[in-house]
Protein backbone atom coordinates (compact mmCIF):
# COMPACT_ATOMS: atom_id res chain seq x y z
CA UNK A 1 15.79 -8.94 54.51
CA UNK A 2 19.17 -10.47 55.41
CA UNK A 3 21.25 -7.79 54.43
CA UNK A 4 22.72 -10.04 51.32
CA UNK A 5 23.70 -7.80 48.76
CA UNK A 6 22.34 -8.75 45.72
CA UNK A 7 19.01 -9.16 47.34
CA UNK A 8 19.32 -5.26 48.42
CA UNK A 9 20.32 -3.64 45.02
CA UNK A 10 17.36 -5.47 43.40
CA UNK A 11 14.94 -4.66 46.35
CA UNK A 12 16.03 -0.46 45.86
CA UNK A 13 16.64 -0.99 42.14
CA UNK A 14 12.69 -2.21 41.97
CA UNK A 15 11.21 0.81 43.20
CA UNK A 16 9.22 2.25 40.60
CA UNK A 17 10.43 6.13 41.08
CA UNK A 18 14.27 4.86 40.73
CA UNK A 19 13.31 2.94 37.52
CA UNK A 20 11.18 5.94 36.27
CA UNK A 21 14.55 8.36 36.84
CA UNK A 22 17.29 5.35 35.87
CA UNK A 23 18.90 5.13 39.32
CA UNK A 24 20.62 2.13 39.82
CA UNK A 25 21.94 0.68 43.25
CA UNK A 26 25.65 -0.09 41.59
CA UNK A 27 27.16 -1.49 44.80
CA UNK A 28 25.92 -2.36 48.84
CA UNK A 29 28.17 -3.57 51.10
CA UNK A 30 28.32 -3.53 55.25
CA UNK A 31 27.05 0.22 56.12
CA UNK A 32 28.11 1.16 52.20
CA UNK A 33 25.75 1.87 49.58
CA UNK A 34 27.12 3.66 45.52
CA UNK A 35 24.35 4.89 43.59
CA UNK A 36 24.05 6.23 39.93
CA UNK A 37 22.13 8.31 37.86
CA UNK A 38 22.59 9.21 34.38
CA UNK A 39 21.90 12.48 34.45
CA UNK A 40 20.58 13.45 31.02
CA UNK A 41 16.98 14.06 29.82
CA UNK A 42 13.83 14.31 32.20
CA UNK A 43 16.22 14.69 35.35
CA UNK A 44 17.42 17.94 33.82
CA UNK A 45 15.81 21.73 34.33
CA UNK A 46 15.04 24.08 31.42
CA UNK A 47 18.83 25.36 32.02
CA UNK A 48 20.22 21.98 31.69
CA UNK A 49 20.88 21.43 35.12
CA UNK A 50 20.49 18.42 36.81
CA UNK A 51 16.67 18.71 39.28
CA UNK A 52 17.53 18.77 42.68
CA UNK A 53 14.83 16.53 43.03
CA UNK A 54 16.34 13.84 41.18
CA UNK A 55 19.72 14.30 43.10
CA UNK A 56 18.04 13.97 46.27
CA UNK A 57 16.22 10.75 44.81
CA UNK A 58 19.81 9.57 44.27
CA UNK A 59 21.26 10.08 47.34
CA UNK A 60 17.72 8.63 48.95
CA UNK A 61 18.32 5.61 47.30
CA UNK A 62 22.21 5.17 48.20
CA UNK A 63 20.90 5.93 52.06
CA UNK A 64 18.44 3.01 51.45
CA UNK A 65 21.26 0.44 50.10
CA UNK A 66 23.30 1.89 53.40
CA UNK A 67 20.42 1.02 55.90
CA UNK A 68 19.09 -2.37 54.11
CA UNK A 69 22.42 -3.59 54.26
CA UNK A 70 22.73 -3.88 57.67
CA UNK A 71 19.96 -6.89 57.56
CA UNK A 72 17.12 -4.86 59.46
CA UNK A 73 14.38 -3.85 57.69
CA UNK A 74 14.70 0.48 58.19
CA UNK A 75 12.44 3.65 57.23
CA UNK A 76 13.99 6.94 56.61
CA UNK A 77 12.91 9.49 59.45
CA UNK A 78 15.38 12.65 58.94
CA UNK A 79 16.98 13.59 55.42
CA UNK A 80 19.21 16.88 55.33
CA UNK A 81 20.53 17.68 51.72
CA UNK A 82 23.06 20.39 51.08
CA UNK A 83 23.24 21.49 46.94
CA UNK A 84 27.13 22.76 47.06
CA UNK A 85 27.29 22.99 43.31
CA UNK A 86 25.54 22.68 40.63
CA UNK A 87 25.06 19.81 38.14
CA UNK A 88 24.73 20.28 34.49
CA UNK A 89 24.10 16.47 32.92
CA UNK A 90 26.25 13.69 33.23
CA UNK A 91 26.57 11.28 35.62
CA UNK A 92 26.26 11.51 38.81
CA UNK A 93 27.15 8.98 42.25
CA UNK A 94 26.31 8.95 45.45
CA UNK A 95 27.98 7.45 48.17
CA UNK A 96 26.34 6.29 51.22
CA UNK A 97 28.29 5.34 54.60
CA UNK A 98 26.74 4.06 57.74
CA UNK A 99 28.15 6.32 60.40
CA UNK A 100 25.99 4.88 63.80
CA UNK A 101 23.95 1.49 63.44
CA UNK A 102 21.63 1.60 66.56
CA UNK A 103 19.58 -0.99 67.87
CA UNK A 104 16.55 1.53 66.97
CA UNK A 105 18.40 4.28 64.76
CA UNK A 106 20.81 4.63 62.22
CA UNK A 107 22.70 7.52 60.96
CA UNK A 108 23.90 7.84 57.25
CA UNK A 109 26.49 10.39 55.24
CA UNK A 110 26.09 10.50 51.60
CA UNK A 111 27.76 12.20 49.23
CA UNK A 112 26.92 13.31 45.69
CA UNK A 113 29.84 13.77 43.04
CA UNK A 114 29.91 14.40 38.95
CA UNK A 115 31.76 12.28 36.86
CA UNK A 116 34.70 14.50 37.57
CA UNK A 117 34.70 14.14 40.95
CA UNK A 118 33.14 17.36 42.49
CA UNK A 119 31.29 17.38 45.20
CA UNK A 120 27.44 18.19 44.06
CA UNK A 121 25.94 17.79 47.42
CA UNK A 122 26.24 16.56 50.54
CA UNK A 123 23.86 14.82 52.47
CA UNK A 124 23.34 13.17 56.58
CA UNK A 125 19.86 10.95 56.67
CA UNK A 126 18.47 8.90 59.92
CA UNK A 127 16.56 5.45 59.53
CA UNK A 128 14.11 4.12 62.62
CA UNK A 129 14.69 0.17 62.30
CA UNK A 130 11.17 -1.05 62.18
CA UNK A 131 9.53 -3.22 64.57
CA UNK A 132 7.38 -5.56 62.62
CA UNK A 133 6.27 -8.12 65.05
């Protein structure tokens, strides 16, 4: 992995549980990472809420983008979600921002937003760079 951003969002968007839920890697750049997620059908509860499974998926899959951008291949050790409001269909982003890029750890923020803008979640995740020698 080289950290080339193309070769990242088709490396996350290939996993078979993002396909399965539609969550596409929409952007990776240095430490940065913008994931979507439509929002609508088997994501959704009996309520029509949005699974807070699925919106941790999302934000697990903008903290990947973050980490693989960096050029070192990672592995998520820590995730920490916060649900601040609900979701009820639509589309949803997360954002993902490198906030420490170790030479064995990184740390990650991401934030989860509707299509308005409000904050759905909030989210801080740590990836051990892995030694594969």
């Amino acid at each position: 992995m080289n950290g080339n951003p193309h070769e990242v969002a088709a490396l996350i968007n290939s996993a078979p549980l993002a396909e399965s839920l539609d969550i596409k890697l929409d952007e990776v750049g240095p430490g940065y990472a913008r994931a979507s997620l439509s929002g609508l059908g088997s994501v959704q509860r009996w309520d029509g809420r949005i699974h807070g499974g699925a919106i941790m998926t999302l934000a697990d899959q903008a903290f990947a983008g973050a980490l693989h951008s960096a050029g070192l291949p990672h592995v998520g050790v820590q995730f920490n979600i916060h649900f601040v409001a609900p979701a009820w269909g639509g589309r949803l982003v997360a954002e993902a921002r490198t906030v420490h890029q170790g030479k064995t750890m990184s740390v990650v923020d991401i934030t989860v937003t509707d299509e308005g803008g409000r904050v759905i979640a909030r989210a801080t995740a740590t990836g051990l760079v892995e030694n594969r020698a």
